[in-house]
C-alpha atoms as a PDB file:
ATOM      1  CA  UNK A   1     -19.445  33.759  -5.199  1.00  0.00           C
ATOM      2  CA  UNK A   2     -16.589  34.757  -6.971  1.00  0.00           C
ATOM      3  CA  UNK A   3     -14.163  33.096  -8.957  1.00  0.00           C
ATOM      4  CA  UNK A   4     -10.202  34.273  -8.538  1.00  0.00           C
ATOM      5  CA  UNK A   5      -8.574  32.793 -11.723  1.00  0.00           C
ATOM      6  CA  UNK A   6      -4.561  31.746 -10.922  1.00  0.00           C
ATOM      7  CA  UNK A   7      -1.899  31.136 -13.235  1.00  0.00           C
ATOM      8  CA  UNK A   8      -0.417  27.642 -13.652  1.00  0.00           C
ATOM      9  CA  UNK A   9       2.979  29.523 -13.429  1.00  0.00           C
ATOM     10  CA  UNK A  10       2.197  31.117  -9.998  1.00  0.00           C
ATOM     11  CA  UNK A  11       2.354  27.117  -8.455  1.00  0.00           C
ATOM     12  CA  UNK A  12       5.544  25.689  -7.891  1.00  0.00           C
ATOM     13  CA  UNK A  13       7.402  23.187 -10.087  1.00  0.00           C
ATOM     14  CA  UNK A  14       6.634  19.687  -8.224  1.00  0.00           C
ATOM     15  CA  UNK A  15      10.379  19.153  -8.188  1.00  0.00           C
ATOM     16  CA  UNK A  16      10.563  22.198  -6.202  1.00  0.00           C
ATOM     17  CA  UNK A  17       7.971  20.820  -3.292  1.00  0.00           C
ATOM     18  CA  UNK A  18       9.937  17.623  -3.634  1.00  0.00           C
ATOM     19  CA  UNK A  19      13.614  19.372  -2.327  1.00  0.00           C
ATOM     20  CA  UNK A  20      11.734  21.482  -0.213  1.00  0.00           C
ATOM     21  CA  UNK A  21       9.442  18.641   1.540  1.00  0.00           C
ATOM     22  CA  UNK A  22      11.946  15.934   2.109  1.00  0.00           C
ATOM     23  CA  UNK A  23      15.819  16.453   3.641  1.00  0.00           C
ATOM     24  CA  UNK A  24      18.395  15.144   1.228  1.00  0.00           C
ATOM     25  CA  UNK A  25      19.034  11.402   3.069  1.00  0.00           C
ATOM     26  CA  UNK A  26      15.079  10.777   2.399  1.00  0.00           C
ATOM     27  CA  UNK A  27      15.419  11.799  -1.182  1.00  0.00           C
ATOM     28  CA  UNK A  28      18.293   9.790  -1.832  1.00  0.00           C
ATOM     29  CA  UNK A  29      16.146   6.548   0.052  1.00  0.00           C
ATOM     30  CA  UNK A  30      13.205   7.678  -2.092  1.00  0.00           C
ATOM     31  CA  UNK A  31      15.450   7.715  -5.326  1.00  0.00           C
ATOM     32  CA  UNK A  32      16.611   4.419  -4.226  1.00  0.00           C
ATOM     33  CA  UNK A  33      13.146   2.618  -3.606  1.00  0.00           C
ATOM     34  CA  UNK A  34      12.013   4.160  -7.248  1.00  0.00           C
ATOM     35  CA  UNK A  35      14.947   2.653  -9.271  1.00  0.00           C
ATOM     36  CA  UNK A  36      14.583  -0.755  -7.409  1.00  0.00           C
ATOM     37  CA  UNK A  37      10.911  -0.520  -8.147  1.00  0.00           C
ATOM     38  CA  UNK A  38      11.227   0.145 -11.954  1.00  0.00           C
ATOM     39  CA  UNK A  39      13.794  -2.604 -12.311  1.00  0.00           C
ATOM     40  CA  UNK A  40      11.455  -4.768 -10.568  1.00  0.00           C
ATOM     41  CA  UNK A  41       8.677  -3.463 -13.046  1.00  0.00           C
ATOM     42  CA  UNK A  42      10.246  -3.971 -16.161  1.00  0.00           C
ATOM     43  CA  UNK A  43      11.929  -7.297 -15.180  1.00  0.00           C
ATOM     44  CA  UNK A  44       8.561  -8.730 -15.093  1.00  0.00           C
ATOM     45  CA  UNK A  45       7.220  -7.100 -17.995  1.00  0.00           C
ATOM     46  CA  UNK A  46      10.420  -8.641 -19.852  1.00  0.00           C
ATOM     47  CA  UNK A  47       9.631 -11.952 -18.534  1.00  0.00           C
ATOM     48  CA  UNK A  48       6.246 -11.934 -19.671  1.00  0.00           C
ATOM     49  CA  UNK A  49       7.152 -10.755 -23.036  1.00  0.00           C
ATOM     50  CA  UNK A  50       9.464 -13.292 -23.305  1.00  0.00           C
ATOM     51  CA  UNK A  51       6.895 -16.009 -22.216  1.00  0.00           C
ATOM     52  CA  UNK A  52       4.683 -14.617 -25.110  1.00  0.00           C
ATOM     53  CA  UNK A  53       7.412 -15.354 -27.386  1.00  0.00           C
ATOM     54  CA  UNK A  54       8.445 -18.595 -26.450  1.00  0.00           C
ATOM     55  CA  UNK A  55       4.728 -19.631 -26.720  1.00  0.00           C
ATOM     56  CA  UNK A  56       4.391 -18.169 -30.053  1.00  0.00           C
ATOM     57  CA  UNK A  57       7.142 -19.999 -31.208  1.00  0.00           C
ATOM     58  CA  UNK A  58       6.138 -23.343 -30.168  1.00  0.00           C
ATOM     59  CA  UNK A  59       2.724 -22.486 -31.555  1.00  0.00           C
ATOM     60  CA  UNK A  60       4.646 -21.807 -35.006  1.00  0.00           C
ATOM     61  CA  UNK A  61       6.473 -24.840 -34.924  1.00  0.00           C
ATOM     62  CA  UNK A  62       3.848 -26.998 -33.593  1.00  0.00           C
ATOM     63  CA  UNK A  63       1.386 -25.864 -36.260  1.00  0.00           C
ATOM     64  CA  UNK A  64       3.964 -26.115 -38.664  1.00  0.00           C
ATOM     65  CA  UNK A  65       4.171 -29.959 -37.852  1.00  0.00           C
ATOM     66  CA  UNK A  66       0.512 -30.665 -38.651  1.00  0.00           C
END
């Protein structure tokens, strides 16, 4: 069996599949869905960092007391 080497450059660019695969009113949906997804995403990462913060804090302050 014999092995046929390819070049990464002979593949296309994923963006390229992307515009090719999809017409432009399910790219624009699928642009969409990702933003709301990310804000989603890094809304609840902010929340928990926040938590962390606030609990820190109160740990401070409550050791602090002792």
């Amino acid at each position: 069996m014999q092995a046929t080497a390819t070049s990464h450059h002979d593949e296309p660019h994923a963006s390229e599949v992307w515009l090719h695969a999809f017409g432009e009113s399910d790219r624009q949906e699928q642009l969409h869905e990702d933003a709301v997804a990310w804000r989603n995403v890094t809304g609840l990462l902010f929340g928990v960092v926040a938590i962390g913060l606030v609990i820190a804090i109160l740990a401070v302050w409550i050791s602090a007391k002792i």
